[in-house]
N, C-alpha and C. Protein backbone atom coordinates (compact mmCIF):
# COMPACT_ATOMS: atom_id res chain seq x y z
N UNK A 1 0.84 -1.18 0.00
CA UNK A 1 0.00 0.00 0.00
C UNK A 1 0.89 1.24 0.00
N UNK A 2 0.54 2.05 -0.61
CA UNK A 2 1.51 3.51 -1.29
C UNK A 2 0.95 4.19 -0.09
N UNK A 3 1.65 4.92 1.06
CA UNK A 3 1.55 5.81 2.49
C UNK A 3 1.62 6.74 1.49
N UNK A 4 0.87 7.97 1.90
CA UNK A 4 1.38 9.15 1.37
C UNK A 4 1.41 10.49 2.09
N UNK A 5 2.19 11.43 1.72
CA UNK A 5 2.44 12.29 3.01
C UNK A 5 1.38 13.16 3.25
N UNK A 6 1.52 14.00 4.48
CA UNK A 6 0.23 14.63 4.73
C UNK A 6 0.49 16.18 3.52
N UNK A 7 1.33 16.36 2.82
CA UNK A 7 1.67 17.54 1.96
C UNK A 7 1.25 16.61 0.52
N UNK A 8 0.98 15.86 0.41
CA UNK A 8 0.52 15.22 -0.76
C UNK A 8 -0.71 14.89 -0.95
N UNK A 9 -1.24 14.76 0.07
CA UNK A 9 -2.75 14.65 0.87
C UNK A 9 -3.66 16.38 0.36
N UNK A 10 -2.77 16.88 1.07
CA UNK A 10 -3.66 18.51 1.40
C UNK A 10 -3.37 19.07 -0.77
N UNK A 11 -2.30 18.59 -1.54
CA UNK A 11 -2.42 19.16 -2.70
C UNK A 11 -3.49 18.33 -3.29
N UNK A 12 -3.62 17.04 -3.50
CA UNK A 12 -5.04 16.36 -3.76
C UNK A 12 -6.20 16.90 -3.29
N UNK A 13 -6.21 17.41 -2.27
CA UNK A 13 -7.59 18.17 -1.71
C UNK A 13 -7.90 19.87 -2.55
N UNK A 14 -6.47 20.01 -2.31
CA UNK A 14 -6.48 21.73 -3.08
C UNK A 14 -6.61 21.13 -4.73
N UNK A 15 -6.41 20.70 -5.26
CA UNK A 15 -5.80 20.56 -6.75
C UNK A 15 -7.71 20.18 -7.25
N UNK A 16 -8.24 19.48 -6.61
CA UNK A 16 -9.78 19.06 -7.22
C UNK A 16 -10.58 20.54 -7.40
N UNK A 17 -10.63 21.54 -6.58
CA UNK A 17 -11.21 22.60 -6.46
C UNK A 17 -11.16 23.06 -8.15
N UNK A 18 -9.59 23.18 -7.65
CA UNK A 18 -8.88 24.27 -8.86
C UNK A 18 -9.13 23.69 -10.11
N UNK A 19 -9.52 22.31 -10.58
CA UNK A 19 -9.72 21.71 -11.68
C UNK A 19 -10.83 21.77 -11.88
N UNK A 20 -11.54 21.69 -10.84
CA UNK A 20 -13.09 21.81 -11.15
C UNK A 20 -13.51 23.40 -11.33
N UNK A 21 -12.96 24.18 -11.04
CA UNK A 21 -13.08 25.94 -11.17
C UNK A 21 -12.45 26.22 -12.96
N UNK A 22 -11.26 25.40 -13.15
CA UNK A 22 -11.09 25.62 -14.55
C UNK A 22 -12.09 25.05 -15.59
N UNK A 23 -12.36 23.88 -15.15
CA UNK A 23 -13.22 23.45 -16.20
C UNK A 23 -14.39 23.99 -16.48
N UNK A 24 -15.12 24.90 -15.53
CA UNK A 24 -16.34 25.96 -15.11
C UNK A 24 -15.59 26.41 -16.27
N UNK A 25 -15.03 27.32 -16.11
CA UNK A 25 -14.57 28.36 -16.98
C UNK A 25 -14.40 28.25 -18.07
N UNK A 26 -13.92 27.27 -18.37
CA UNK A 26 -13.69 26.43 -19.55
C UNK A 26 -15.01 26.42 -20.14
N UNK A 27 -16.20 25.64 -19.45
CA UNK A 27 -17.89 25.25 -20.47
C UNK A 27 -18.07 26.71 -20.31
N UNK A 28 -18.12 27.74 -19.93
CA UNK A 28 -18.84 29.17 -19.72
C UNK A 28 -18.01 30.04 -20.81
N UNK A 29 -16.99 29.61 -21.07
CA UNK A 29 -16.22 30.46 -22.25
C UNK A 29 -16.64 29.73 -23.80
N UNK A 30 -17.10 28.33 -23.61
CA UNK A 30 -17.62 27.93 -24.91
C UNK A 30 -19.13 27.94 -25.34
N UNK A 31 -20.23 28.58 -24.14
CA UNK A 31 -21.45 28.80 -23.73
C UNK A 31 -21.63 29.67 -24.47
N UNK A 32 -22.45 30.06 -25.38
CA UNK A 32 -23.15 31.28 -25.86
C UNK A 32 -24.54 31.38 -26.25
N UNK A 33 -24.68 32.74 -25.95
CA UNK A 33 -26.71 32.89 -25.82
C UNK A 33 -27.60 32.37 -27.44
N UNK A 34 -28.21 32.06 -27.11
CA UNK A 34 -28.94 31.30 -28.21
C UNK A 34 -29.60 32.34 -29.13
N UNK A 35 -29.81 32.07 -29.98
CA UNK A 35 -30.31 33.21 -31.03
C UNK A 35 -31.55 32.78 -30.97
N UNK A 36 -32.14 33.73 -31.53
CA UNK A 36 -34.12 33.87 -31.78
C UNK A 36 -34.41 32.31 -32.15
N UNK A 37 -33.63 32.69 -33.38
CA UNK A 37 -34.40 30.94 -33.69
C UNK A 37 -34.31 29.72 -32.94
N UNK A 38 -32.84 29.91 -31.91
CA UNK A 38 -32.97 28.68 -31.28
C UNK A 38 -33.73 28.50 -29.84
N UNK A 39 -33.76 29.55 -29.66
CA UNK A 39 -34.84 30.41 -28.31
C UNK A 39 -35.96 29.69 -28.55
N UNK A 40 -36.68 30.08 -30.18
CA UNK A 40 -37.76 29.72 -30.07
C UNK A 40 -38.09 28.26 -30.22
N UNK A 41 -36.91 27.44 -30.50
CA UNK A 41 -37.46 25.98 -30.38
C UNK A 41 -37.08 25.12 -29.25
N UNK A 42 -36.17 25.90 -28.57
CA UNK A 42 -36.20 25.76 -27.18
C UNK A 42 -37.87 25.67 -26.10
N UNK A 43 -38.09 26.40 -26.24
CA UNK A 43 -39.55 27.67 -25.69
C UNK A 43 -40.46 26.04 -26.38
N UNK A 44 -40.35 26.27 -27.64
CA UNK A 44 -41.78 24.94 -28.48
C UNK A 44 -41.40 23.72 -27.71
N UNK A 45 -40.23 23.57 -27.79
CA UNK A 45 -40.04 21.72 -27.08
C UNK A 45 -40.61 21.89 -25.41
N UNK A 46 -40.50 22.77 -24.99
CA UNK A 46 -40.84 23.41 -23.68
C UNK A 46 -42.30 23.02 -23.23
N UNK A 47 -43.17 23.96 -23.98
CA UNK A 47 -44.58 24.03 -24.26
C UNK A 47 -45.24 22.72 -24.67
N UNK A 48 -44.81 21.91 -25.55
CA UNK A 48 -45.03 20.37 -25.80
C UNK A 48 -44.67 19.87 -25.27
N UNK A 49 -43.82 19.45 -24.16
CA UNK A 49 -43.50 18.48 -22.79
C UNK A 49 -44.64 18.75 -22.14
N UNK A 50 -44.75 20.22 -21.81
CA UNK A 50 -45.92 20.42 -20.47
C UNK A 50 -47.25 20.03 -21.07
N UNK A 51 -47.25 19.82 -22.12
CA UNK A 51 -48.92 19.75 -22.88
C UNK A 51 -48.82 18.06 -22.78
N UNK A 52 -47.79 17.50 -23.22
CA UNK A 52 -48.26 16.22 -23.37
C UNK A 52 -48.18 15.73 -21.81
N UNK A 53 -47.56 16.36 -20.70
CA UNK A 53 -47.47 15.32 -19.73
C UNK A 53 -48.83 15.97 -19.10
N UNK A 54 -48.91 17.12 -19.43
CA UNK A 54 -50.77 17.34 -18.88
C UNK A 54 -51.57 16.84 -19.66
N UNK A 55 -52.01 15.77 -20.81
CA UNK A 55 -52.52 14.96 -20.88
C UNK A 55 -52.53 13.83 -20.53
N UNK A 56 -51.33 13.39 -20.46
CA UNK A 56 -50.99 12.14 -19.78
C UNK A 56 -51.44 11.97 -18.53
N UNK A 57 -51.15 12.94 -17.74
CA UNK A 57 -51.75 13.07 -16.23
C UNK A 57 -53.40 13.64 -15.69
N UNK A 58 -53.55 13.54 -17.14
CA UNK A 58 -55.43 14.07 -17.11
C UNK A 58 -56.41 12.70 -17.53
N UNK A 59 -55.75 12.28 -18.57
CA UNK A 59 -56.31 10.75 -18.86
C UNK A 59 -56.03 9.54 -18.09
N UNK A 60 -54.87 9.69 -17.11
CA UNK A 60 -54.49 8.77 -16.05
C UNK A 60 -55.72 8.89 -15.11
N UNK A 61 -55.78 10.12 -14.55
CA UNK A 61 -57.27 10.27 -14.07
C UNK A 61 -58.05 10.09 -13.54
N UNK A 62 -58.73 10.57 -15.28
CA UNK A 62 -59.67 10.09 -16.15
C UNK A 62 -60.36 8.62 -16.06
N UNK A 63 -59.03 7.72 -16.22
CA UNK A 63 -59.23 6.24 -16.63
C UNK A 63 -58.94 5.61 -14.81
N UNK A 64 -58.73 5.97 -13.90
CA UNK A 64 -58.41 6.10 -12.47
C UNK A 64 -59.41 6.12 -11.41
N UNK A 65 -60.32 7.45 -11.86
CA UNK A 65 -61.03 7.93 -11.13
C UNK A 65 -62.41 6.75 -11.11
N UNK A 66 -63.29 6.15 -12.23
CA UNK A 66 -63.75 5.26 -11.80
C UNK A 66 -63.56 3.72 -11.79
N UNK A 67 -62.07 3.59 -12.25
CA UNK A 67 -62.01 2.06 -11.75
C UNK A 67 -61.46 2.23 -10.14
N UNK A 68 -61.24 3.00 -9.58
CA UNK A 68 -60.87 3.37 -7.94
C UNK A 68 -62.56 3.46 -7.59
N UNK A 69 -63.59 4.12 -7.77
CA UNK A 69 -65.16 4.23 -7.51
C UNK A 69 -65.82 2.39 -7.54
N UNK A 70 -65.12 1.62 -8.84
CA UNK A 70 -65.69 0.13 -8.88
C UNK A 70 -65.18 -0.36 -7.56
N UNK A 71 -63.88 -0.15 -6.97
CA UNK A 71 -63.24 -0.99 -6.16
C UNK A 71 -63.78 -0.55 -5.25
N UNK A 72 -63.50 1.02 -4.55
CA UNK A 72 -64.08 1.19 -3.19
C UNK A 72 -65.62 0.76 -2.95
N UNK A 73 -65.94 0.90 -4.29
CA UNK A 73 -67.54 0.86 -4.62
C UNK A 73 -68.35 2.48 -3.59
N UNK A 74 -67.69 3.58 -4.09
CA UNK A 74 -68.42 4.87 -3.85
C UNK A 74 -68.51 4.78 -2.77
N UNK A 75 -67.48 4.70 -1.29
CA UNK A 75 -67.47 5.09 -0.05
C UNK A 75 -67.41 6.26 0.54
């Protein structure tokens, strides 16, 4: 088993920060704001998630509400 010193220890602890702070910097310098057009199909894929999972969760229900009424049988 490889001992290692307590000054080799504390740069492994410092050194993760600092790599993880460059690499930030790094995705934020290759990040740039989206233009109209891609805004707006951003925004559409947006609007069609929430529409279809609010159907999904309206016809669940829907199809819920009286097979739960057969079972309790309207308590």
């Amino acid at each position: 088993m490889d001992k290692k010193t307590g000054a080799q220890n504390a740069n492994i602890v410092v050194d993760a920060p600092k790599q993880l702070a460059k690499d930030a910097e790094w995705l934020l310098r290759r990040c740039t704001k989206p233009n109209q057009r891609e805004y707006l199909k951003i925004v559409q894929a947006v609007v069609m998630g929430f529409l279809v999972m609010g159907f999904v969760g309206y016809f669940t229900k829907l199809i819920h509400i009286p097979i739960n009424n057969i079972i309790v049988g309207g308590a």
